[in-house]
Protein backbone atom coordinates (compact mmCIF):
# COMPACT_ATOMS: atom_id res chain seq x y z
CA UNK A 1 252.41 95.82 171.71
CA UNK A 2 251.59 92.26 170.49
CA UNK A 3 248.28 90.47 170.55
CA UNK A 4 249.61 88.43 173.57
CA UNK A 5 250.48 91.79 175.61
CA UNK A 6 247.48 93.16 175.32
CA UNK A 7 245.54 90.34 176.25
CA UNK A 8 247.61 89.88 179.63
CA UNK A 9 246.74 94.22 180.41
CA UNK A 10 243.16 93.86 179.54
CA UNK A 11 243.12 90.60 182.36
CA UNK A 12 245.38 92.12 185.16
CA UNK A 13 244.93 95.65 183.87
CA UNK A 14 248.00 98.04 182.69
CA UNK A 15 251.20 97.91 185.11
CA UNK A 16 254.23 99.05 183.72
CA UNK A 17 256.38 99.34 186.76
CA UNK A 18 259.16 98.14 185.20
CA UNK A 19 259.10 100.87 183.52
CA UNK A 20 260.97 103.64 185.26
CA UNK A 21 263.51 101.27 186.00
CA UNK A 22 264.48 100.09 182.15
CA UNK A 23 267.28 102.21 181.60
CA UNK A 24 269.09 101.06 185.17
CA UNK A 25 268.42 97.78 183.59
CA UNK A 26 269.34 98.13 180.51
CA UNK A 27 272.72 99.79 182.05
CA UNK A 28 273.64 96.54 183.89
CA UNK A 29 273.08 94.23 180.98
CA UNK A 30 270.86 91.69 178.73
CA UNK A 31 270.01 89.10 181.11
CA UNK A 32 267.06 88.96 183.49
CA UNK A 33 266.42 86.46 186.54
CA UNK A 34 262.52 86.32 187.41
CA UNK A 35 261.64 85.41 190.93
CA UNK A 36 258.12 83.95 190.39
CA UNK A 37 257.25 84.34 186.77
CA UNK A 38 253.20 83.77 187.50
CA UNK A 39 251.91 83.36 184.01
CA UNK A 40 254.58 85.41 182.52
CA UNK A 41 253.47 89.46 182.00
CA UNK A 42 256.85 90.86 182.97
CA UNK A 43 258.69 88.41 180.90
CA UNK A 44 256.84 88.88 177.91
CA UNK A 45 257.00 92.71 178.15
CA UNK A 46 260.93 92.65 178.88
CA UNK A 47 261.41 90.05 175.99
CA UNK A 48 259.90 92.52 173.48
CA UNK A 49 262.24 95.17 174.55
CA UNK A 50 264.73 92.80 173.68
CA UNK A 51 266.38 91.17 177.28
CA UNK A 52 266.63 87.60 177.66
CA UNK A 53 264.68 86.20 180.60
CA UNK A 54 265.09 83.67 182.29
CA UNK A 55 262.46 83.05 184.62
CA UNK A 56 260.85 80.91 187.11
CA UNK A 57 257.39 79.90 189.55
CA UNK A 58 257.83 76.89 192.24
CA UNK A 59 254.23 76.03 190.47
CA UNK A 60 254.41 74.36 186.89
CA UNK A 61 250.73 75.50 186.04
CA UNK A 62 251.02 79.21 185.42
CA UNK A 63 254.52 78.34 183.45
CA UNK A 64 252.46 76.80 180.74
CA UNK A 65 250.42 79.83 180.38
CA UNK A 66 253.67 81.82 180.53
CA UNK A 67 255.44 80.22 178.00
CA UNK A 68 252.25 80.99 175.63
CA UNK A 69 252.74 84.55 176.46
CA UNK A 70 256.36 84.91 176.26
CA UNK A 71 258.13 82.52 174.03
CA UNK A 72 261.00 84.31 173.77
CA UNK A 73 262.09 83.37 177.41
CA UNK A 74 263.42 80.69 179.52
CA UNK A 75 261.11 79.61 182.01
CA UNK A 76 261.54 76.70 184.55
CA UNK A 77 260.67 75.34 188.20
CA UNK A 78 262.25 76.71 191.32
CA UNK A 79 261.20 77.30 194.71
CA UNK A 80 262.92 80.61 196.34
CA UNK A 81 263.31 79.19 199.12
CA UNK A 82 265.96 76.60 197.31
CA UNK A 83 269.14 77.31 196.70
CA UNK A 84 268.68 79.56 192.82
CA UNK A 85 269.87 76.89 190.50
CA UNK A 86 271.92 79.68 188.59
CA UNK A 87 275.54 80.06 188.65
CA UNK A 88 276.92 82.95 190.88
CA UNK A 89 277.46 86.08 189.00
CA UNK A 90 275.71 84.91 185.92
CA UNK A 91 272.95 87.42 185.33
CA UNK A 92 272.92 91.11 184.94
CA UNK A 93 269.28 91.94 186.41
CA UNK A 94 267.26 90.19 188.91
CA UNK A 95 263.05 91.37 189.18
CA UNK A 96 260.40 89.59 191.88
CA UNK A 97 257.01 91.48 191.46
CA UNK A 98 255.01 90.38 194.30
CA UNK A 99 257.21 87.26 194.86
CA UNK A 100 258.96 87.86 197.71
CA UNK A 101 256.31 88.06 200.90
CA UNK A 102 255.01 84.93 201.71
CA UNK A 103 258.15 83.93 204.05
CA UNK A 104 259.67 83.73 207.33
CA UNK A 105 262.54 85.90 207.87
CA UNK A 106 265.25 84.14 207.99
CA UNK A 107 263.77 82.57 204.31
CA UNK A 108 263.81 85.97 203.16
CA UNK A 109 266.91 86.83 204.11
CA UNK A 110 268.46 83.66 202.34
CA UNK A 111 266.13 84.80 199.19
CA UNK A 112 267.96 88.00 199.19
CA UNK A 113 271.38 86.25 199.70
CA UNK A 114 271.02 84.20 196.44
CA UNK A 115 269.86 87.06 194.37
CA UNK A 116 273.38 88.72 195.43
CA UNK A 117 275.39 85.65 194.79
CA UNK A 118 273.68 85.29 190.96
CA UNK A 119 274.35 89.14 190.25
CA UNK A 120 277.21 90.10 188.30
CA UNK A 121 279.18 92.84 189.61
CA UNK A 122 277.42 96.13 188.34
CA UNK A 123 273.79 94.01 188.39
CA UNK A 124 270.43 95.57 189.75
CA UNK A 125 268.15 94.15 191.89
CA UNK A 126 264.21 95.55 191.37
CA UNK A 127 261.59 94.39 193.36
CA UNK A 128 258.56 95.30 195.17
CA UNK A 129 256.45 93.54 198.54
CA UNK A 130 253.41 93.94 199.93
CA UNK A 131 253.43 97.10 202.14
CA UNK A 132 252.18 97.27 206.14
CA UNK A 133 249.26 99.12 205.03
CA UNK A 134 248.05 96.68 202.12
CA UNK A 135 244.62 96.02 203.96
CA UNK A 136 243.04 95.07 201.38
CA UNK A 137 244.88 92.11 200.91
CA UNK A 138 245.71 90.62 204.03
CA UNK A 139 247.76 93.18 206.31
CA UNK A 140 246.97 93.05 209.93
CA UNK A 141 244.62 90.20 209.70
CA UNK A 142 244.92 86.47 211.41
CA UNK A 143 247.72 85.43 213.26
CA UNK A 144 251.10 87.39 213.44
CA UNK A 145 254.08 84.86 214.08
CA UNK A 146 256.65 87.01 213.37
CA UNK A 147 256.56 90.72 213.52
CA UNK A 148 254.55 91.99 210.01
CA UNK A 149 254.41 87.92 209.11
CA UNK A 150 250.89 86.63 209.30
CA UNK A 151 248.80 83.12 209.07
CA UNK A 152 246.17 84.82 206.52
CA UNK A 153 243.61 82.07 205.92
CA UNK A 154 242.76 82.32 201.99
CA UNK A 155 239.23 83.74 201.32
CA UNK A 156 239.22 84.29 198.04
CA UNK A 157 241.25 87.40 197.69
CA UNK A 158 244.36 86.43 199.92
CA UNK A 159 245.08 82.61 198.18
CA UNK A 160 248.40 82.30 200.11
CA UNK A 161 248.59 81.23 203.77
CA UNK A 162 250.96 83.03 204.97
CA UNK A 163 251.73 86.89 203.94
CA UNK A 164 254.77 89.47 205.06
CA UNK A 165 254.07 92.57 204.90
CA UNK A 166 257.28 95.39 204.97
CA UNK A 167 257.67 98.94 206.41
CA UNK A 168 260.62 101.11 205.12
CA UNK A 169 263.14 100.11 208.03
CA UNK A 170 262.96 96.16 207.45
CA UNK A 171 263.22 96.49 203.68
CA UNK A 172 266.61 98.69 205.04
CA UNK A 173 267.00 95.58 207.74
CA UNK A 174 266.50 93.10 205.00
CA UNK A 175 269.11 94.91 202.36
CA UNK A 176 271.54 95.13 205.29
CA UNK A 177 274.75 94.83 204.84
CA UNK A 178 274.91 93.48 201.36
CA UNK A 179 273.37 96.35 199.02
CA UNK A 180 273.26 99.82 198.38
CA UNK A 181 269.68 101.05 197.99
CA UNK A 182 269.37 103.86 195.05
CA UNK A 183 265.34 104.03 194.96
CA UNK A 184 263.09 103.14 197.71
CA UNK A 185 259.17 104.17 197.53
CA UNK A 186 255.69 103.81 198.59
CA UNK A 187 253.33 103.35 195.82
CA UNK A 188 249.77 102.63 195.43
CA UNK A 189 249.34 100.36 192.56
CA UNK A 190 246.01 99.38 190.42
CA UNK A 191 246.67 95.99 189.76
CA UNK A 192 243.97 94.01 190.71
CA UNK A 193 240.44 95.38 191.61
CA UNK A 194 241.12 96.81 194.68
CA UNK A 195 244.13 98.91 195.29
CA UNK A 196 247.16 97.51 196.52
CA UNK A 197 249.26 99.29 198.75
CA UNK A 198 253.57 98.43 198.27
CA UNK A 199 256.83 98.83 198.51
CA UNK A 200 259.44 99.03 195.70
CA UNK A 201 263.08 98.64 195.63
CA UNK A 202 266.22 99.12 193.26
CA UNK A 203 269.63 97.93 194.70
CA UNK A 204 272.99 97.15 193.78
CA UNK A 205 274.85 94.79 195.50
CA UNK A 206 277.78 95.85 197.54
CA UNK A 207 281.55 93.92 196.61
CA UNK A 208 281.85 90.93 199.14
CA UNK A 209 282.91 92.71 202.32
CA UNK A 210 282.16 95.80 201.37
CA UNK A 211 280.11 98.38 203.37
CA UNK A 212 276.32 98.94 204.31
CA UNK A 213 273.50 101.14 202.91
């Protein structure tokens, strides 16, 4: 572990949950899309074990600290809910830690559209999402305008206005009819100060046309 690692664990604390799912990785290819890079702790762990990331935040602030931390990678601006400006079937792995709940929907949906289109055939998709019972950080609190979707007013904790949070049968709804799920779980991480309750995925995109889950 370098210097750099260990001074992004010793902030956010250890959380290796890319972990189990190297080999899968590793099995699809060198190239990694992030979905909101933050300042840059998965891409500097997956750079040392020698992938090439490409990776991306729709805020330009935490990039700078992220390209201290991992200068082995690509970073850049994006917003998910933008057309990915990748070319289709150009990377082998795409990863969102935490990236993906802060939309409507039909956002989502289009979110999980472009991470198909940029997949090779043969790429993974890993991610994880808040959970319905992540209390501690927003679920069931302020306004619901869609069903598990929520107007969260920040306080300190929850910094992003608006929050989804996911059950098992719409991260099935969501990955319908595009992917075939291999790994679905619950999991209680230690992230931040309080535990955070989540859901994470691997998936493997189905051939245009093909079937369901």
């Amino acid at each position: 572990m370098t210097a750099t690692q260990g001074n992004i664990s010793r902030q956010h604390g250890a959380d290796p949950w890319l972990d189990p799912f190297l080999d899968a990785m590793r099995a699809a290819g060198g190239t990694v899309l992030e979905l909101g890079c933050g300042i840059g702790e998965d891409a500097a762990e997956l750079t040392t074990r020698g992938f090439r990331v490409f990776a991306f935040d729709v805020i330009r602030r935490p990039i700078s600290k992220a390209v201290e931390n991992a200068p082995a990678a690509c970073f850049f601006v994006a917003d998910l809910q933008s057309p990915l400006p990748v070319r289709s079937a150009a990377i082998d792995s795409v990863i969102a830690s935490l990236s993906m709940h802060y939309f409507p929907w039909q956002a989502t949906r289009g979110i999980v559209d472009e991470v198909r289109r940029v997949l090779r055939p043969g790429g993974v998709f890993v991610f994880r999402v808040n959970a319905t019972d992540d209390v501690h950080f927003g679920a069931l609190q302020g306004e619901e305008l869609e069903p598990n979707y929520y107007h969260v007013p920040p306080d300190g904790r929850n910094n992003r206005p608006y929050k989804r949070f996911f059950d098992e049968a719409s991260l099935r709804a969501l990955l319908t009819p595009g992917w075939r799920i291999v790994h679905l779980a619950h999991r209680t991480i230690s992230r931040y100060d309080t535990p955070k309750q989540v859901w994470e995925c691997r998936a493997y995109p189905n051939p245009i046309g093909g079937g369901g889950l």
